[in-house]
Protein backbone atom coordinates (compact mmCIF):
# COMPACT_ATOMS: atom_id res chain seq x y z
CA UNK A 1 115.34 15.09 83.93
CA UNK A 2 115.33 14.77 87.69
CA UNK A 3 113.30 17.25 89.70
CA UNK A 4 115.44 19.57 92.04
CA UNK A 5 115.84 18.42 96.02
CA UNK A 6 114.04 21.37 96.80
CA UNK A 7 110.64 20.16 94.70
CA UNK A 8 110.82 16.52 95.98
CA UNK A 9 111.15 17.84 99.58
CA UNK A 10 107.96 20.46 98.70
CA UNK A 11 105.96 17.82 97.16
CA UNK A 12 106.95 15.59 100.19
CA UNK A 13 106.12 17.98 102.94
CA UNK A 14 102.94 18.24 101.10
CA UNK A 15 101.98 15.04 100.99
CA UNK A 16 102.41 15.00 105.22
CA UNK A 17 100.52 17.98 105.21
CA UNK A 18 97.67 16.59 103.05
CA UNK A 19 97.97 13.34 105.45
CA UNK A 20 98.17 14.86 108.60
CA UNK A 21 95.02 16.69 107.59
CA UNK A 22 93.52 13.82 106.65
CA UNK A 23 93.90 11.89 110.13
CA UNK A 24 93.13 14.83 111.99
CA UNK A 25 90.12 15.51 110.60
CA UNK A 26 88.83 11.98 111.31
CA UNK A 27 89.52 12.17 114.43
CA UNK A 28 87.49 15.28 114.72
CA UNK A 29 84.82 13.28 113.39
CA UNK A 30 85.25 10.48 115.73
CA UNK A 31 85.25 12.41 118.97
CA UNK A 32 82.49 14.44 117.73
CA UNK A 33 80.23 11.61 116.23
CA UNK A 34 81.50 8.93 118.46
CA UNK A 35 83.23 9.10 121.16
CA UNK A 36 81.27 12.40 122.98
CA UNK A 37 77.80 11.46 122.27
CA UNK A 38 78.11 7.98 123.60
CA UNK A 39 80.18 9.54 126.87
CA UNK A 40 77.86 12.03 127.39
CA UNK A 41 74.86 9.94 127.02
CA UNK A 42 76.31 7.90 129.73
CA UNK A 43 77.33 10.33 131.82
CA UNK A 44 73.60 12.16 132.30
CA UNK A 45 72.23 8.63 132.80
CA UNK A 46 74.46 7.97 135.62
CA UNK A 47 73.41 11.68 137.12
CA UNK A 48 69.93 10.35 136.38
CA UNK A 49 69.19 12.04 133.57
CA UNK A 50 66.15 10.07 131.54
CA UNK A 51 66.77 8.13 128.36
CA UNK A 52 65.07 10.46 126.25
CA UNK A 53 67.06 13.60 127.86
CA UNK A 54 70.16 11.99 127.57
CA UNK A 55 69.36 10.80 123.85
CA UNK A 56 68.77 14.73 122.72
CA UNK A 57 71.94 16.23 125.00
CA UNK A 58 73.90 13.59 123.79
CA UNK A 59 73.14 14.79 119.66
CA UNK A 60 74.50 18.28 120.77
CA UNK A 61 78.34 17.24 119.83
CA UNK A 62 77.67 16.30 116.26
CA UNK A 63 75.04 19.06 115.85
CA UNK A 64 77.99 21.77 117.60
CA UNK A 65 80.68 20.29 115.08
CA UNK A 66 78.63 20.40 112.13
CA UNK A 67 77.99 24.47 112.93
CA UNK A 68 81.39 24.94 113.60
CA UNK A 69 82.11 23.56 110.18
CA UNK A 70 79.96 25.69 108.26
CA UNK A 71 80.58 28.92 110.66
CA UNK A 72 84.31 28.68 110.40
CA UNK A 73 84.46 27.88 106.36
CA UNK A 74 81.78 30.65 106.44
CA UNK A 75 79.73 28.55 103.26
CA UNK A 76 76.79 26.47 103.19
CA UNK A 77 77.69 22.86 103.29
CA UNK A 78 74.95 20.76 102.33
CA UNK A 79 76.08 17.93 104.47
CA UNK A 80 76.11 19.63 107.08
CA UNK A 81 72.59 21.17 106.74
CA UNK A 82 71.18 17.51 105.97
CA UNK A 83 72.64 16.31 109.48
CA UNK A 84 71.50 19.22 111.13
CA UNK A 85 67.98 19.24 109.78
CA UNK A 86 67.51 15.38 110.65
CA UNK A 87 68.84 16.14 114.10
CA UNK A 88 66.08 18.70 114.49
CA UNK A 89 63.65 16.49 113.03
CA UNK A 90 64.31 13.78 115.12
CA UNK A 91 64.39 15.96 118.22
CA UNK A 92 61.10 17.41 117.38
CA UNK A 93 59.41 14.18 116.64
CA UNK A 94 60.78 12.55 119.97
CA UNK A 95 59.63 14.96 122.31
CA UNK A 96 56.20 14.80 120.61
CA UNK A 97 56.15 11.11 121.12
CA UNK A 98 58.32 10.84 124.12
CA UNK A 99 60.13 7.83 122.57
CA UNK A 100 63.81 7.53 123.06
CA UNK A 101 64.19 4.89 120.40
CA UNK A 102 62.79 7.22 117.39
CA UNK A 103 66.17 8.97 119.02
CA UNK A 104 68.08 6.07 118.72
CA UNK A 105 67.36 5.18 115.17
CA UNK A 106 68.56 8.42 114.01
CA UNK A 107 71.86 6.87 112.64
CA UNK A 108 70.25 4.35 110.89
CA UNK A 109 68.32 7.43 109.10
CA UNK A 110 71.49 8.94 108.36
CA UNK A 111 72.95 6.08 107.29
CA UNK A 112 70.66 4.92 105.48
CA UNK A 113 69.89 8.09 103.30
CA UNK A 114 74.19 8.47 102.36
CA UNK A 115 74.18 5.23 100.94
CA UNK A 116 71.30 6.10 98.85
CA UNK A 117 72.69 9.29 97.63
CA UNK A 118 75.93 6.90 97.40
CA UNK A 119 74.64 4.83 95.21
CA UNK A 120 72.29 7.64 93.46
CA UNK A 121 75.99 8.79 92.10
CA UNK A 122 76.17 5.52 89.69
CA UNK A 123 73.84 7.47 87.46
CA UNK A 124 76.35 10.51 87.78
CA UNK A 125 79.19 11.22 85.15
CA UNK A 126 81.74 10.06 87.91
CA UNK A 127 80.68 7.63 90.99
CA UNK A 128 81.11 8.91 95.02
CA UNK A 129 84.23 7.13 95.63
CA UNK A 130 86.07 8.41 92.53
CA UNK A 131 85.02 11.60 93.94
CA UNK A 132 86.07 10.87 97.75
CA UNK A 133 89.33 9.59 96.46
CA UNK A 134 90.29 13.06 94.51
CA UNK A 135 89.29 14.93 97.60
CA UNK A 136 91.94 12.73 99.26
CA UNK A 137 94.81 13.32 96.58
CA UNK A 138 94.43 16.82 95.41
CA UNK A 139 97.81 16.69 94.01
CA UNK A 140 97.12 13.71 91.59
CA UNK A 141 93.49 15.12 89.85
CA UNK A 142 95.12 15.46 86.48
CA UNK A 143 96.42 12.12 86.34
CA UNK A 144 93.23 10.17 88.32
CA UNK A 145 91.34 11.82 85.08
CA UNK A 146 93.65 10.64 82.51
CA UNK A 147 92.96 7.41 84.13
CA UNK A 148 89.40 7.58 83.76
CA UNK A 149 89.12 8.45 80.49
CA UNK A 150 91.50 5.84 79.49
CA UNK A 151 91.25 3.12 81.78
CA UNK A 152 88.49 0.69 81.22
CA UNK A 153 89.27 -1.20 84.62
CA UNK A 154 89.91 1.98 86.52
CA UNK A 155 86.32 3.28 85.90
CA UNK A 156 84.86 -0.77 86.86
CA UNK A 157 86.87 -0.60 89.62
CA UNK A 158 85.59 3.00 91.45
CA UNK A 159 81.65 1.88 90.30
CA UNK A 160 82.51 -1.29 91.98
CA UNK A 161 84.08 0.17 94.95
CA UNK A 162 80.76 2.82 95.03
CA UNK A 163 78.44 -0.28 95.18
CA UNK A 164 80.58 -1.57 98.30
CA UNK A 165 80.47 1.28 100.48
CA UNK A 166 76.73 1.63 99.07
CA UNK A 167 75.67 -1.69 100.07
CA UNK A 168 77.40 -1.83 102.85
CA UNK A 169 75.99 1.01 104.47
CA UNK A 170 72.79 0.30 103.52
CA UNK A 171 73.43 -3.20 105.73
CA UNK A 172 74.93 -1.00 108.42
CA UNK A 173 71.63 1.16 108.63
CA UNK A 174 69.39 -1.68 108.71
CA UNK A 175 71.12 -2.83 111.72
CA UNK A 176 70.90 0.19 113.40
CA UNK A 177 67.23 0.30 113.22
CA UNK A 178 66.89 -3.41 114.09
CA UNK A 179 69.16 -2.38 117.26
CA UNK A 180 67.27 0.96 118.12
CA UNK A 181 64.08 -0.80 118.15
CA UNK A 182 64.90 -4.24 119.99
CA UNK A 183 67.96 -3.96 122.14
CA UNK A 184 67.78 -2.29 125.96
CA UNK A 185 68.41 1.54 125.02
CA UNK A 186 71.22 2.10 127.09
CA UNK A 187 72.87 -0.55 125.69
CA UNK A 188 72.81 0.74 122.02
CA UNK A 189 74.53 4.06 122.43
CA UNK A 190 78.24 1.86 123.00
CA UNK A 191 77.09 -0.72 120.04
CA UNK A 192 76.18 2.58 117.87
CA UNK A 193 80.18 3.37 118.31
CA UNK A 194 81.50 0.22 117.58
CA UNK A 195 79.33 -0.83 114.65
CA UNK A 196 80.72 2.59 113.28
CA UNK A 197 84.50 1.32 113.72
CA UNK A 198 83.50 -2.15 112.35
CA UNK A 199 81.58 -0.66 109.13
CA UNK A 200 84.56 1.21 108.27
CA UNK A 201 87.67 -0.98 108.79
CA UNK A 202 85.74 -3.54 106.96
CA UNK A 203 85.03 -1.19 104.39
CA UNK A 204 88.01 0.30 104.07
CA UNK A 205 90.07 -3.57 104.21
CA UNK A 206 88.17 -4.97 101.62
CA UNK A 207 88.24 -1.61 99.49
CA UNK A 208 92.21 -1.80 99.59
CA UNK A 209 92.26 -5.91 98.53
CA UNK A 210 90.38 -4.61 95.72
CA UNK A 211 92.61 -1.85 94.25
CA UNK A 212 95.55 -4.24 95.08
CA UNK A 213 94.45 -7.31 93.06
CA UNK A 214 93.21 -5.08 90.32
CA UNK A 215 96.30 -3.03 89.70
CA UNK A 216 94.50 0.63 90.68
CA UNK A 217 96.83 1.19 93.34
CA UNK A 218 100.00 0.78 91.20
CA UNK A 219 98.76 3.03 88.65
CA UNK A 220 97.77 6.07 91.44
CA UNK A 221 101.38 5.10 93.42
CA UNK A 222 103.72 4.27 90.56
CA UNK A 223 106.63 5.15 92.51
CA UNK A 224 105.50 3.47 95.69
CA UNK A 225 104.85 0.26 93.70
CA UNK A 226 108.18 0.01 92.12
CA UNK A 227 109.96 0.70 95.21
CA UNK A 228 108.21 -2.33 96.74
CA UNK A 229 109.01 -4.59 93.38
CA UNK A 230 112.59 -3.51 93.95
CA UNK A 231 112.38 -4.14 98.22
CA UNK A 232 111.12 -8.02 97.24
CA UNK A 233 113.58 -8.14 94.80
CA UNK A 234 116.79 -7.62 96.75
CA UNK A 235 114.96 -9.81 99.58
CA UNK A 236 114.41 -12.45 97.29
CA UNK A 237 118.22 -12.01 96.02
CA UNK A 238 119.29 -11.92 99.18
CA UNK A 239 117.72 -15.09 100.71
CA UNK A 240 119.03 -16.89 97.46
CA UNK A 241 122.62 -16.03 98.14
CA UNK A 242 122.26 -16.86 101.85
């Protein structure tokens, strides 16, 4: 029985909502973590601000978002009181030894210490990116745990996937020590941001090859995968007549 217009236009304008959300909020991130700390960093330095100043100013946007977070959802997010705390941390410890760099190698602590408790979650009854990806589709929980508890290759597939972003963040730490420590410092604010972008398309490209090839996608998007079956269909039908 086919669901009334009125449900597939709710569970449509949902899904835009959900998505919407989705990009928003990582742009939030990106201006916050990103884009303003690297801006600002340059900014003081050209008003002749010293490295060190600039460093700890510039750790005020992600430090400001992440209490804004927790203020306006009025709960305790432990994420957010991990980045805080290290921010602190690191503050304290570079004013004590008036090194910019300890500063700078911040993100590789951060980094560093996610994919940890990343890869921590392989011991866990369900891995981080199983979790991560029923954060992102709220609407689909009771199927994604069907899945799991009857898919063999859908389990392999989000352990695998949890290794990736594991490993590869563990990679994308160790170069943000190694550039913290040896590059000129105010040249490794602007790398900081773009290793960021890299890490994550390259992440996120190889993470969608894999559910491809393996089939996971066409299981979570049923509908989307037949309506691409039947799109190369009537291409291929097409080009045959022609």
């Amino acid at each position: 029985m086919a669901a009334p217009p009125d449900e597939i236009e709710s569970a449509t304008g949902g899904k835009q909502r959900e998505q919407s959300a989705a990009r928003w909020q990582f742009a939030i991130t990106m201006l916050c973590d990103v884009v303003l700390p690297a801006g600002l960093y340059y900014v003081l330095r050209a008003a002749g601000v010293s490295e060190l100043l600039a460093l700890l100013s510039s750790a005020a946007a992600p430090a400001l978002s992440t209490g804004y977070s927790i203020v306006m959802r009025r709960r305790i997010d432990r994420v957010g009181v991990f980045v805080l705390t290290i921010l602190v941390l690191v503050g304290l410890g570079s004013l004590l030894s008036d090194s910019p760099r300890l500063v700078l190698a911040r993100g590789g602590w951060f980094t560093g210490l996610i994919a940890l408790w990343i890869l921590a979650t392989l011991f866990t009854a369900r891995p981080f990116t199983y979790w991560a990806l029923k954060s992102l589709l709220p609407g689909k929980a009771e199927a994604l745990e069907q899945f799991w508890h009857t898919e063999p290759t859908f389990r392999r597939v989000w352990r695998g996937l949890t290794v990736l972003w594991g490993c590869g963040l563990l990679v994308d730490a160790a170069l943000r020590m190694i550039m913290a420590y040896t590059l000129p410092v105010d040249l490794v604010p602007a790398l900081d941001g773009l290793l960021y972008l890299v890490t994550y398309l390259v992440l996120q490209v190889i993470t969608h090859i894999i559910l491809h090839r393996t089939g996971v996608l066409r299981m979570i998007f049923p509908r989307r995968a037949k309506a691409a079956e039947s799109a190369e269909a009537a291409e291929a039908e097409e080009t045959g007549t022609v």
